[in-house]
N, C-alpha and C. Protein backbone atom coordinates (compact mmCIF):
# COMPACT_ATOMS: atom_id res chain seq x y z
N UNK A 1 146.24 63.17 78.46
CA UNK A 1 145.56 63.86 77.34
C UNK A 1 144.89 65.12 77.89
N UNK A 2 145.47 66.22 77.44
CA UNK A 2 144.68 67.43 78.10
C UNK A 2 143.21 68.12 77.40
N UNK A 3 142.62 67.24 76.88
CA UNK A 3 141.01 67.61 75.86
C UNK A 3 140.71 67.80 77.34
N UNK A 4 139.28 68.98 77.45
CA UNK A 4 138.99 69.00 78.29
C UNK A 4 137.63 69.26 77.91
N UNK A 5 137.13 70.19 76.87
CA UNK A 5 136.12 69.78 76.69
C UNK A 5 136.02 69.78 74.86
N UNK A 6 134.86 69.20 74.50
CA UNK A 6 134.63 69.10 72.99
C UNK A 6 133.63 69.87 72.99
N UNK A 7 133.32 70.86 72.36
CA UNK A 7 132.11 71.84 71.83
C UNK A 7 131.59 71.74 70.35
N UNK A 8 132.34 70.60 69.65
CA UNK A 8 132.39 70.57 68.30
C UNK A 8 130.63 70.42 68.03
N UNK A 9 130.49 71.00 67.09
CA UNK A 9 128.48 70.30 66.21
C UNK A 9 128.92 70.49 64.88
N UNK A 10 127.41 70.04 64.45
CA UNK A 10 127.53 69.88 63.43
C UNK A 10 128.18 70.83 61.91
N UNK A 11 128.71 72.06 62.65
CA UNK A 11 129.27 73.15 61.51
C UNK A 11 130.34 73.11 62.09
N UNK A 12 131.49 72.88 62.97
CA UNK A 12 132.65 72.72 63.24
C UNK A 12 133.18 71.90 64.22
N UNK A 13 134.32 71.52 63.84
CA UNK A 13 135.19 70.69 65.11
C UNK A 13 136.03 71.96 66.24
N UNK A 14 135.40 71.48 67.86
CA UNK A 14 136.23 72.91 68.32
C UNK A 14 136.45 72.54 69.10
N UNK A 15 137.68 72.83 69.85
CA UNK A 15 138.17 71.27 70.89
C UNK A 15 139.16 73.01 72.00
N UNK A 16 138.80 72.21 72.94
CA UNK A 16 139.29 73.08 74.17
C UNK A 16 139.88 72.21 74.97
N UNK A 17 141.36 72.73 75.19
CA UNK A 17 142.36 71.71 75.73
C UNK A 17 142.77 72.81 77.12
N UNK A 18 143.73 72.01 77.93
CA UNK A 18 144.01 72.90 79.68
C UNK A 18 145.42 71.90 80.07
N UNK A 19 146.10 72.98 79.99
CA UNK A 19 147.25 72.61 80.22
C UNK A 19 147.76 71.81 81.23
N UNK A 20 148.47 70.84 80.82
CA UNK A 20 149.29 69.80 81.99
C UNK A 20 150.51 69.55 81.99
N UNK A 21 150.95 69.79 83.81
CA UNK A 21 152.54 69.79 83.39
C UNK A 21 153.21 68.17 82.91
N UNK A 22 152.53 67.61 83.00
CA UNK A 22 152.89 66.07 82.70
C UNK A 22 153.12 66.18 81.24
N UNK A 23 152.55 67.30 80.40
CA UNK A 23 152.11 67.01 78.88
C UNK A 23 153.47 67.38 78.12
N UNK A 24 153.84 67.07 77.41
CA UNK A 24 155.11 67.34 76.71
C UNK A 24 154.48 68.05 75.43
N UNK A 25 155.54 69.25 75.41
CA UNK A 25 155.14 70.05 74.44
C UNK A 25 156.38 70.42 73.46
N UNK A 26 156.19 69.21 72.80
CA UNK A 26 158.04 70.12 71.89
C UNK A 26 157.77 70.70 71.18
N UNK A 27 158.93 71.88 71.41
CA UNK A 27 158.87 72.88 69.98
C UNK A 27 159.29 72.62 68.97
N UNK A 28 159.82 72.02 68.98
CA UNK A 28 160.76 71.39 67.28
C UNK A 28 159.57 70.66 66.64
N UNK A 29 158.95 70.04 67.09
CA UNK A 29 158.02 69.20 66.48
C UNK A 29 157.06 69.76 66.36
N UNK A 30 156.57 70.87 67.40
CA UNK A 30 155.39 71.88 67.09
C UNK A 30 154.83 72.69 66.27
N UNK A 31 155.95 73.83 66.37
CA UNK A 31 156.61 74.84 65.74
C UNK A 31 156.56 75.02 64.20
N UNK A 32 155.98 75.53 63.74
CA UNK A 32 156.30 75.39 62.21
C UNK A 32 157.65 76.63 61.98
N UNK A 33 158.53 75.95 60.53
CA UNK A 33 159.67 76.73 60.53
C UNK A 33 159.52 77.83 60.24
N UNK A 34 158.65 78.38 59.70
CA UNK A 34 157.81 79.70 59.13
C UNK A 34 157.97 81.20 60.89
N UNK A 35 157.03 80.06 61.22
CA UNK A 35 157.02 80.87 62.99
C UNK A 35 158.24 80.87 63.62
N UNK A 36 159.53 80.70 63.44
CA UNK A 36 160.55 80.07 64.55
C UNK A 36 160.63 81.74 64.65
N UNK A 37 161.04 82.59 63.89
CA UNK A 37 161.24 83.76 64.18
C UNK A 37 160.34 84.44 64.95
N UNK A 38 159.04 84.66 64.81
CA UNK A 38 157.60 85.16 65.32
C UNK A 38 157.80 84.70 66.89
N UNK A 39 158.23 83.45 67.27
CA UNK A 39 158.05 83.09 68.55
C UNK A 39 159.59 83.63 69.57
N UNK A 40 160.36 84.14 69.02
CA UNK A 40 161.87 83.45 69.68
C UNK A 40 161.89 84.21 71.02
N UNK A 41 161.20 85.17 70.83
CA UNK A 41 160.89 86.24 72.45
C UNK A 41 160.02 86.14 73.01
N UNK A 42 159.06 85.20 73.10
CA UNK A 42 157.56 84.83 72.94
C UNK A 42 157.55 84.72 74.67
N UNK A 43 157.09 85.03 75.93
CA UNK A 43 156.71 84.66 77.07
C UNK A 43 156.66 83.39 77.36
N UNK A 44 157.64 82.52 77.81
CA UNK A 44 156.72 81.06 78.28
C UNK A 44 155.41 80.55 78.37
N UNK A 45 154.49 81.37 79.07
CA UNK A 45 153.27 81.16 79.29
C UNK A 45 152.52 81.28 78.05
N UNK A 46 152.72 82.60 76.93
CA UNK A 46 152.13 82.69 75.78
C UNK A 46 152.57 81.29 74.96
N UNK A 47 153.97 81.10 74.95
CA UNK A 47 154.66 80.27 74.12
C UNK A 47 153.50 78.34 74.33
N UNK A 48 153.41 78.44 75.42
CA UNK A 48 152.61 77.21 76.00
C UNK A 48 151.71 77.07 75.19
N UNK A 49 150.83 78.13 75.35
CA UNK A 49 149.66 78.59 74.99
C UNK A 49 149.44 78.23 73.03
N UNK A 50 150.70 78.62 72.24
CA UNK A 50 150.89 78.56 71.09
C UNK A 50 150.94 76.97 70.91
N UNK A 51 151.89 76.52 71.74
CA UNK A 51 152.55 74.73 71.67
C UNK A 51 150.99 74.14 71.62
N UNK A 52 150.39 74.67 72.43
CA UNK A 52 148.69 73.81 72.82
C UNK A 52 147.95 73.75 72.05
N UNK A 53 147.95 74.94 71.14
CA UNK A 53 147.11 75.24 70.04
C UNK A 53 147.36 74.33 69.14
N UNK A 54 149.02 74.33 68.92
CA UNK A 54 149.48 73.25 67.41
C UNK A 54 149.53 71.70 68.33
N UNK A 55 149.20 71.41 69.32
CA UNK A 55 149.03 69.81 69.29
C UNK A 55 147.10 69.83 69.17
N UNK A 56 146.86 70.88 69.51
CA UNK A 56 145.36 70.42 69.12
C UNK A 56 145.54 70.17 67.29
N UNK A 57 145.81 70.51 66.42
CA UNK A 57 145.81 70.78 65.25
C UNK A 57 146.39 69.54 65.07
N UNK A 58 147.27 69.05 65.70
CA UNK A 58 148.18 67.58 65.59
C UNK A 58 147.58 66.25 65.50
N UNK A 59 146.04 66.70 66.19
CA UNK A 59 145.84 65.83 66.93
C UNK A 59 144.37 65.53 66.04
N UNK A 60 143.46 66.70 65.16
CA UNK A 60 143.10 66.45 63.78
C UNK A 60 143.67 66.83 62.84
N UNK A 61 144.13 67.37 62.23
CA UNK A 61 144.93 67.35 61.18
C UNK A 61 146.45 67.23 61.13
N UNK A 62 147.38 66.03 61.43
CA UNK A 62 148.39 66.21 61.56
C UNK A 62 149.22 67.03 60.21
N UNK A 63 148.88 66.96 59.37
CA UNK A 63 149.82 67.20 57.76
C UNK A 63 149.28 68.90 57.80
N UNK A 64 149.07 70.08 58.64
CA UNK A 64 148.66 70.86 58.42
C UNK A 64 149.27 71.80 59.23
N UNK A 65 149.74 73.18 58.84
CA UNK A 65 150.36 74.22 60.09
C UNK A 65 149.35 75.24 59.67
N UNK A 66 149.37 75.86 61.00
CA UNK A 66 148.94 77.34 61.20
C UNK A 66 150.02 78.56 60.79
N UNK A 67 149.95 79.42 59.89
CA UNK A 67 150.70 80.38 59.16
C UNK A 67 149.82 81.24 60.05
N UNK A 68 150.37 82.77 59.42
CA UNK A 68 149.67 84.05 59.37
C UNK A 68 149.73 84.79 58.19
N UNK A 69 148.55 85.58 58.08
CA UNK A 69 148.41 86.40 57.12
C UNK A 69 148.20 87.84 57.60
N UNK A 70 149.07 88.51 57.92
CA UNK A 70 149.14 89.48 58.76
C UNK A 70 149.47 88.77 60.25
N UNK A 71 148.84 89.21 61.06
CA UNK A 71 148.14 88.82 62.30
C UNK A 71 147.26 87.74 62.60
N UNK A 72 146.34 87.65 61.26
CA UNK A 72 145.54 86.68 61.14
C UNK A 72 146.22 84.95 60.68
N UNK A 73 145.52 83.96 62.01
CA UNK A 73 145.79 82.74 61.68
C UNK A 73 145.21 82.01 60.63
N UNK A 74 146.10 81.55 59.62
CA UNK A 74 145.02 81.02 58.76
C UNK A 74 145.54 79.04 58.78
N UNK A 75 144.76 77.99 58.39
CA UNK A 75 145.25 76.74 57.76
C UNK A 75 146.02 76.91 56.52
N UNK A 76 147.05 75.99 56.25
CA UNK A 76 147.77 75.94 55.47
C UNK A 76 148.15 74.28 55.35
N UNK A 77 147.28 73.39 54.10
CA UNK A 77 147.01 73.70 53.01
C UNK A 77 145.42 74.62 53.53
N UNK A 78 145.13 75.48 52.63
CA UNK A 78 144.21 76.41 53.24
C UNK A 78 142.45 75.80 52.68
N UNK A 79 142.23 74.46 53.01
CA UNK A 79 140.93 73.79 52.98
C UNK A 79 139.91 73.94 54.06
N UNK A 80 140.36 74.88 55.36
CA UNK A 80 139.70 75.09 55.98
C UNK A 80 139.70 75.96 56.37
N UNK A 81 138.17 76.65 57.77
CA UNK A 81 138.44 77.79 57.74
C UNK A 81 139.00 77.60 59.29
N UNK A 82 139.88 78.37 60.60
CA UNK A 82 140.13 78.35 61.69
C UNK A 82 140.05 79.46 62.90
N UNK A 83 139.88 79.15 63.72
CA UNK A 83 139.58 80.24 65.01
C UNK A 83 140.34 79.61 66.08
N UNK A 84 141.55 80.56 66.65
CA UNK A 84 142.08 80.35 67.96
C UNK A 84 141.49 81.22 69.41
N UNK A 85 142.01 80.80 70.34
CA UNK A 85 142.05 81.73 71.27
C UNK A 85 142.53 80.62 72.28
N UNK A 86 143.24 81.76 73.57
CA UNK A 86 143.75 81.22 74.52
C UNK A 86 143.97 82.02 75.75
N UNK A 87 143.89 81.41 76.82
CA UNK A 87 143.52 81.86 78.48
C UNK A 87 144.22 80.94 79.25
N UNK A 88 145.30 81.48 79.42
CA UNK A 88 146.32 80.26 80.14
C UNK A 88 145.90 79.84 81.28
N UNK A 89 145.46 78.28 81.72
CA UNK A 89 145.96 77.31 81.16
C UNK A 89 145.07 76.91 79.98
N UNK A 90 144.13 77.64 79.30
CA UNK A 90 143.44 77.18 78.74
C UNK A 90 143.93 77.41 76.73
N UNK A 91 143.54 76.51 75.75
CA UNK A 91 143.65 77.03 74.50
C UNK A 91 142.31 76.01 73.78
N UNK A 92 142.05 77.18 72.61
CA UNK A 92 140.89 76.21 71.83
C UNK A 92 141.49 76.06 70.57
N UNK A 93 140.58 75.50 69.93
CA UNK A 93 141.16 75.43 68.14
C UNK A 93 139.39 74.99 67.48
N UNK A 94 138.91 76.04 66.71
CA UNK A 94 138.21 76.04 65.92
C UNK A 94 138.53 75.14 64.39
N UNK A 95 137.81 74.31 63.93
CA UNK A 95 138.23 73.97 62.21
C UNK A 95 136.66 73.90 61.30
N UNK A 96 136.21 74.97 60.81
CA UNK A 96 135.08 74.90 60.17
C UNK A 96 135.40 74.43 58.56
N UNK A 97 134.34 74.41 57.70
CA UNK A 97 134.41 75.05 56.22
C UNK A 97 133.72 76.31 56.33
N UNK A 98 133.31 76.76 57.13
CA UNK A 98 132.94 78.24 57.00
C UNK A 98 133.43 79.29 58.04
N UNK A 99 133.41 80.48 57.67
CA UNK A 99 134.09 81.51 58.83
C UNK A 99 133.37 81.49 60.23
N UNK A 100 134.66 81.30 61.13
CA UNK A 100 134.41 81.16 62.52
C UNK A 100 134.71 81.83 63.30
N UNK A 101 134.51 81.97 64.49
CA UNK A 101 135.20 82.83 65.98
C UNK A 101 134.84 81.97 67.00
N UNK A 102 136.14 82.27 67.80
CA UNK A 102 135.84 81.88 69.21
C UNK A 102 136.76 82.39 70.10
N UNK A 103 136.41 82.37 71.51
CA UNK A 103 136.72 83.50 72.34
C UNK A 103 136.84 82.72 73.02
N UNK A 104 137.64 82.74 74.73
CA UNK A 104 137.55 82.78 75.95
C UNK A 104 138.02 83.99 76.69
N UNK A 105 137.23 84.03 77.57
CA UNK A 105 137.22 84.90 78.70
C UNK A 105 137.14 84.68 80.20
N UNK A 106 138.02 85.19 80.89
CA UNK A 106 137.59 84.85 82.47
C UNK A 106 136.63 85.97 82.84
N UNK A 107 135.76 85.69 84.17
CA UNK A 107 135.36 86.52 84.29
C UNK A 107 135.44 86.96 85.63
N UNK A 108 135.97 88.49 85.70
CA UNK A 108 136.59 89.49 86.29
C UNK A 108 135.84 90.65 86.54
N UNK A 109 135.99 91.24 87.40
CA UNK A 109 135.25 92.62 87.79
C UNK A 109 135.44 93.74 87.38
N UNK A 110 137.13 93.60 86.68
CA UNK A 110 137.70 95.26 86.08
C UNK A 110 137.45 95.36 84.83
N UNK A 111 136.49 94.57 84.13
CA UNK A 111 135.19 94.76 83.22
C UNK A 111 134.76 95.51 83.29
N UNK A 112 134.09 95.81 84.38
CA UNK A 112 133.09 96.98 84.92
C UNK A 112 134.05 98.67 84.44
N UNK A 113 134.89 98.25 83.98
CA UNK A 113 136.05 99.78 84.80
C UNK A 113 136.31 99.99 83.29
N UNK A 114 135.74 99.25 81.72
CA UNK A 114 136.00 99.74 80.58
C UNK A 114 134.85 99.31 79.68
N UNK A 115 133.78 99.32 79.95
CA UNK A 115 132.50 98.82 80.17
C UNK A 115 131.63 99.43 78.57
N UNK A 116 132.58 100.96 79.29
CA UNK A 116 132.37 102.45 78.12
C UNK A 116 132.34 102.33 76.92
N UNK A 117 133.61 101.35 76.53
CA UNK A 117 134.45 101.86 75.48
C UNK A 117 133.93 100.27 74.56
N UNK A 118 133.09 99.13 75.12
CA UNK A 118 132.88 98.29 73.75
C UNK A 118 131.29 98.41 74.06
N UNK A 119 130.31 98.79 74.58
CA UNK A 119 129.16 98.34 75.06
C UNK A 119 128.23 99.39 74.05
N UNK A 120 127.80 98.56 73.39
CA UNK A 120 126.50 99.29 72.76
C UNK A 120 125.33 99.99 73.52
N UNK A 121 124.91 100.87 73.23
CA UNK A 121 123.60 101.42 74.09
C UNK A 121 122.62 100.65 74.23
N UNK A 122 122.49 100.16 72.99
CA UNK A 122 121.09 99.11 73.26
C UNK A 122 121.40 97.99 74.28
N UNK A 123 122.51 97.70 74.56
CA UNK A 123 123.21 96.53 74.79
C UNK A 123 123.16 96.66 76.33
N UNK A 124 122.89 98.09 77.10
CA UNK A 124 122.93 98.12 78.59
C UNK A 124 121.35 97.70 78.86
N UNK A 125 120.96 97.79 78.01
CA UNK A 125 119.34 98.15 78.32
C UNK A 125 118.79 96.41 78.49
N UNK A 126 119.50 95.59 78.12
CA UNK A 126 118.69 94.38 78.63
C UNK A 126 119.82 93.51 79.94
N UNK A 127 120.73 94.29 79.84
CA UNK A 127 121.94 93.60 81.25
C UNK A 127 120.89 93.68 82.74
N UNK A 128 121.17 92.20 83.03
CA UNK A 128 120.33 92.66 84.45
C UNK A 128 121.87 93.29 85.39
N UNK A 129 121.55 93.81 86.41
CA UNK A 129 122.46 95.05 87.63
C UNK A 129 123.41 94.22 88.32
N UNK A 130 122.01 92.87 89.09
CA UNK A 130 123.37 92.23 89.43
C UNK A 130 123.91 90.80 89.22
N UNK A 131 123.70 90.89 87.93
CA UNK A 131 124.70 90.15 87.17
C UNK A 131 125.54 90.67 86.34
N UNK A 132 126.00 92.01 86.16
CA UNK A 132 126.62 92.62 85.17
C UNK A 132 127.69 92.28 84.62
N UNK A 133 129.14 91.77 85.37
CA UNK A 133 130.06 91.14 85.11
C UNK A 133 129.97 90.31 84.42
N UNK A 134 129.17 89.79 84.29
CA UNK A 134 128.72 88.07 83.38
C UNK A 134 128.24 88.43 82.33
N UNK A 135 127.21 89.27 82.16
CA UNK A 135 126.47 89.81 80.84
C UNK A 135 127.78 90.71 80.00
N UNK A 136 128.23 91.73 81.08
CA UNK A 136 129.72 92.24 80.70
C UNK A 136 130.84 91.46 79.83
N UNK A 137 130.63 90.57 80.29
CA UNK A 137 132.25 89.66 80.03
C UNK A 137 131.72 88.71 78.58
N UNK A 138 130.22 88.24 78.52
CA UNK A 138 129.75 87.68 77.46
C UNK A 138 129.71 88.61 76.39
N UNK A 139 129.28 89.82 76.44
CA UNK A 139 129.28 90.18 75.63
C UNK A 139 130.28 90.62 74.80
N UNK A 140 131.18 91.11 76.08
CA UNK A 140 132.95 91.40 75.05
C UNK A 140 133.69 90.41 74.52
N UNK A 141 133.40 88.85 74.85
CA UNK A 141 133.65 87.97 74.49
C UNK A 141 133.05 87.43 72.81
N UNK A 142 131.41 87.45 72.89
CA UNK A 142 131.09 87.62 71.51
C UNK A 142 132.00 88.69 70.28
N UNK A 143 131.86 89.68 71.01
CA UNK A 143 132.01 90.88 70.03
C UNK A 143 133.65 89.84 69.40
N UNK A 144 134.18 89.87 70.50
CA UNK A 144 136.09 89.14 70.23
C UNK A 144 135.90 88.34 69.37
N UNK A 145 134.75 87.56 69.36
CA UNK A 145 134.67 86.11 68.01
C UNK A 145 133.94 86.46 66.76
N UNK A 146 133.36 87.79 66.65
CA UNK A 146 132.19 87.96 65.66
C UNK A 146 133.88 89.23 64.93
N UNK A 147 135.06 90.01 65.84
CA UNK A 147 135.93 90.32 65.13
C UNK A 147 137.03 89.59 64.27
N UNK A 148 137.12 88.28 64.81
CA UNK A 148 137.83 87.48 64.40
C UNK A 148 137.50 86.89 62.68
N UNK A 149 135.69 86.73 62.67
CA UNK A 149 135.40 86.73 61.67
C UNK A 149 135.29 87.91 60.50
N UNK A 150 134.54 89.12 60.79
CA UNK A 150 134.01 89.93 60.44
C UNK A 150 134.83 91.00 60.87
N UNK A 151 136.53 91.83 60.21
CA UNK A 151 136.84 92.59 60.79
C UNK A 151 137.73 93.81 59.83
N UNK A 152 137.83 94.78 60.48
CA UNK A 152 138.44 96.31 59.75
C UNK A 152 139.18 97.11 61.02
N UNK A 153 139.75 97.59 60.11
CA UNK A 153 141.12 98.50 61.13
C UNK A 153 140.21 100.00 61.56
N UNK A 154 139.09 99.55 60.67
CA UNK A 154 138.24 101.34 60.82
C UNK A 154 137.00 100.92 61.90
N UNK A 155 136.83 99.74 61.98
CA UNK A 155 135.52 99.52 62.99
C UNK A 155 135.99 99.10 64.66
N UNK A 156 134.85 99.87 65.29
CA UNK A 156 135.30 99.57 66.86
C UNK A 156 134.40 98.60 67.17
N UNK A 157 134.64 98.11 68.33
CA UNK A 157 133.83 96.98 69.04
C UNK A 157 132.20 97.90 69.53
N UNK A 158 132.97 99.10 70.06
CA UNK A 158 131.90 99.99 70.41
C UNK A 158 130.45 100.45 69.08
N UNK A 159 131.00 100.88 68.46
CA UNK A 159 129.83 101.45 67.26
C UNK A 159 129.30 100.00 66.44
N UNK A 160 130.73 99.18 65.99
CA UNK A 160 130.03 98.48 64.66
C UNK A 160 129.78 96.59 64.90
N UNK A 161 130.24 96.28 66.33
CA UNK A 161 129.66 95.22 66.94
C UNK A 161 128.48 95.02 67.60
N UNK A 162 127.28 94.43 67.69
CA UNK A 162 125.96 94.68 68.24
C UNK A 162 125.71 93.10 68.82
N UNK A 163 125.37 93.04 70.14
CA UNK A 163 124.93 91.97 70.55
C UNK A 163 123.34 92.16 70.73
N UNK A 164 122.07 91.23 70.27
CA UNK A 164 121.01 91.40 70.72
C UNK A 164 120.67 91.14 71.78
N UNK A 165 120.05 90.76 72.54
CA UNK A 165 119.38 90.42 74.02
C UNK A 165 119.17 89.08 73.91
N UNK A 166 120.24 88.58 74.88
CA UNK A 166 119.76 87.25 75.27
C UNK A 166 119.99 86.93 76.83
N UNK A 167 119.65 85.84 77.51
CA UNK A 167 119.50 85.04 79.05
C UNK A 167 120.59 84.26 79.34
N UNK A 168 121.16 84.79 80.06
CA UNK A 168 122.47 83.93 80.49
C UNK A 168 121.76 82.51 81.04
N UNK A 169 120.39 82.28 81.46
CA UNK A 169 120.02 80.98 81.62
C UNK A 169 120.02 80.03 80.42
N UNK A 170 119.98 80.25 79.50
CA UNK A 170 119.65 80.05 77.81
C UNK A 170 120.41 80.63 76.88
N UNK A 171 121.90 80.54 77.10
CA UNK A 171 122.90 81.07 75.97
C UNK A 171 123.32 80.83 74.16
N UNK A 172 121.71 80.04 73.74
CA UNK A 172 122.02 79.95 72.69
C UNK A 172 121.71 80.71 71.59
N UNK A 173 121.94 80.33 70.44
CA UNK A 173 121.16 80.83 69.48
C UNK A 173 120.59 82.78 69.83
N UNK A 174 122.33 83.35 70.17
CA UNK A 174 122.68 84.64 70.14
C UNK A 174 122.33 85.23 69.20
N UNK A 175 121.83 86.48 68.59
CA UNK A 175 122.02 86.88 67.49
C UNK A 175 123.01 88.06 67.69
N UNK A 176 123.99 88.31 67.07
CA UNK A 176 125.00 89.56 66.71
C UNK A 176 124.95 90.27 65.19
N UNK A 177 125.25 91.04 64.87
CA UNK A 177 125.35 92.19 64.59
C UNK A 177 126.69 92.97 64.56
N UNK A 178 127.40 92.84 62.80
CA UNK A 178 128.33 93.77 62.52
C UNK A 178 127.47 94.57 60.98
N UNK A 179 128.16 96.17 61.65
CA UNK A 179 127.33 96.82 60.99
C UNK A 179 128.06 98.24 60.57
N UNK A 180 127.90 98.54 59.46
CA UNK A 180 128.40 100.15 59.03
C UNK A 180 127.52 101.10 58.14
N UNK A 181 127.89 101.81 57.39
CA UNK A 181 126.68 102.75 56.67
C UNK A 181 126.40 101.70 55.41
N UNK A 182 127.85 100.45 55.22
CA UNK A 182 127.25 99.73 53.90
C UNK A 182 126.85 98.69 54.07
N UNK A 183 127.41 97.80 55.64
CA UNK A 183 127.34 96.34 55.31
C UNK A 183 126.35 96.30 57.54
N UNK A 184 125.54 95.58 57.18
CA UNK A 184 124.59 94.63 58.25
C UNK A 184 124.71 93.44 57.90
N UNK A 185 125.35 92.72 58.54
CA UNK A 185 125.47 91.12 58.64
C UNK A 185 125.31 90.04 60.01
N UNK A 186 124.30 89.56 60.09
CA UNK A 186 123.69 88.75 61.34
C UNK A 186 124.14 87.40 61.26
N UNK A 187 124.67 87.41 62.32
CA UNK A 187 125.66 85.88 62.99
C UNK A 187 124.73 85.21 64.12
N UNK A 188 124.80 83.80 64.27
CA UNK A 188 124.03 83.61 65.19
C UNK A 188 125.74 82.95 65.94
N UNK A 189 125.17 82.85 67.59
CA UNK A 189 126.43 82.63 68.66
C UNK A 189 125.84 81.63 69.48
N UNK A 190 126.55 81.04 70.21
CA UNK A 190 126.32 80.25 71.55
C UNK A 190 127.72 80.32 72.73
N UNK A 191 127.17 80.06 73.67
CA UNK A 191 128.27 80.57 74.69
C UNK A 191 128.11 79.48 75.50
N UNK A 192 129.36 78.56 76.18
CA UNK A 192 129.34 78.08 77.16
C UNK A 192 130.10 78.65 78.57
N UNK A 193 129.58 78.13 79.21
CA UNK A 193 130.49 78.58 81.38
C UNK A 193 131.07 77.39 81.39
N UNK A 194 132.40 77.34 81.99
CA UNK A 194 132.55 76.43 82.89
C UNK A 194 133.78 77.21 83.61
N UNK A 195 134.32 76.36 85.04
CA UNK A 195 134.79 77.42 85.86
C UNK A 195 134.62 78.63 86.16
N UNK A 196 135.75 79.26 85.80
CA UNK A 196 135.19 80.50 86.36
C UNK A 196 135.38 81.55 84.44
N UNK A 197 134.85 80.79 83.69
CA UNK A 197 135.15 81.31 82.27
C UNK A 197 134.16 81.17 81.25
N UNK A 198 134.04 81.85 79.85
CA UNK A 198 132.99 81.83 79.19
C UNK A 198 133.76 81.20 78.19
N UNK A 199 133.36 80.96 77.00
CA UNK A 199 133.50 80.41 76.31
C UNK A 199 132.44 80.33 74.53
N UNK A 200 132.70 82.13 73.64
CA UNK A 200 131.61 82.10 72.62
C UNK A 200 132.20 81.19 71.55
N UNK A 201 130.96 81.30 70.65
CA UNK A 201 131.57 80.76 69.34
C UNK A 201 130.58 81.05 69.00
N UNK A 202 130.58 82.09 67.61
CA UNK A 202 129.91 82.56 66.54
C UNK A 202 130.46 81.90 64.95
N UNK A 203 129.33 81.22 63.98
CA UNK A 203 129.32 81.02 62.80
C UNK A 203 128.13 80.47 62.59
């Protein structure tokens, strides 16, 4: 059984699974017929990554596939709301009744090297120096789950995502911030570590 960890509370079930080669992953049985086309060039490693996602889903809701609506994953029958993400060997599966995100991230140093282009101003001003990578990598990680919920083809991570100040000793109860000239809307987040990876979830 590849569960590896459960993060679920009381506003969603969110289950983080890690791949095993022992684990059998069929596509025929996986696969919804909808996707056969979407996947047929798909990378092995991504393709895994997809298989992992739909046995988590198998595994609470069997009678249910993941479609798209655009790009976006949605449930289908559509009674719930859902959040993927995946970091090979790793995949999660969000299932709320309300809008969710969730992210993983490893964390890496060539963070530092695009730092520019999602980081709010306010947002350098409480990073401690040398922990930056970590504060770095959390925060682009939030922003990834607060877009998943809250998102537009016209907003950047840079201007209209806002993380407030929080303690990587004490990762809960984040507050974020998506914002434009019409709409301010405050999400609260929590973030877990383990290995060498983060792990947000905003709703």
């Amino acid at each position: 059984m590849p569960l590896y960890r459960d993060f679920s509370d009381q506003k969603a079930k969110i289950l983080l699974w890690k791949y095993d080669e022992s684990e059998e992953l069929d596509q025929k049985h996986l696969v919804e017929e909808e996707n056969y086309d979407k996947i047929k060039d798909y990378h092995p490693t991504k393709l895994k990554e997809l298989l992992l996602v739909r046995k988590i889903l198998k595994s609470v809701l069997p009678d249910h596939k993941i479609l798209y609506d655009d790009r976006t994953p949605v449930l289908f029958p559509n009674d719930y709301e859902i959040s993927i993400t995946h970091s090979f060997p790793y995949a999660a599966l969000a299932i709320s009744e309300h809008k969710i995100g969730i992210d993983i991230e490893p964390f890496n140093p060539k963070i530092l090297r695009v730092k520019d282009k999602f980081l709010y101003p306010e947002e350098a001003e409480f990073i401690e120096k040398n922990k930056e990578v970590a504060y770095l990598t959390v925060i682009w990680s939030l922003k990834e789950s607060l877009y998943k919920i809250h998102h537009s083809n016209y907003w950047s991570l840079k201007k209209h995502y806002e993380v407030k100040p929080f303690d990587l000793d004490f990762p809960y109860n984040i507050m974020c911030r998506v914002h434009d000239d019409k709409v301010s809307d405050l999400f609260k987040a929590r973030v877990e570590f383990f290995d060498n990876y983060c792990f947000t979830i905003v709703n």
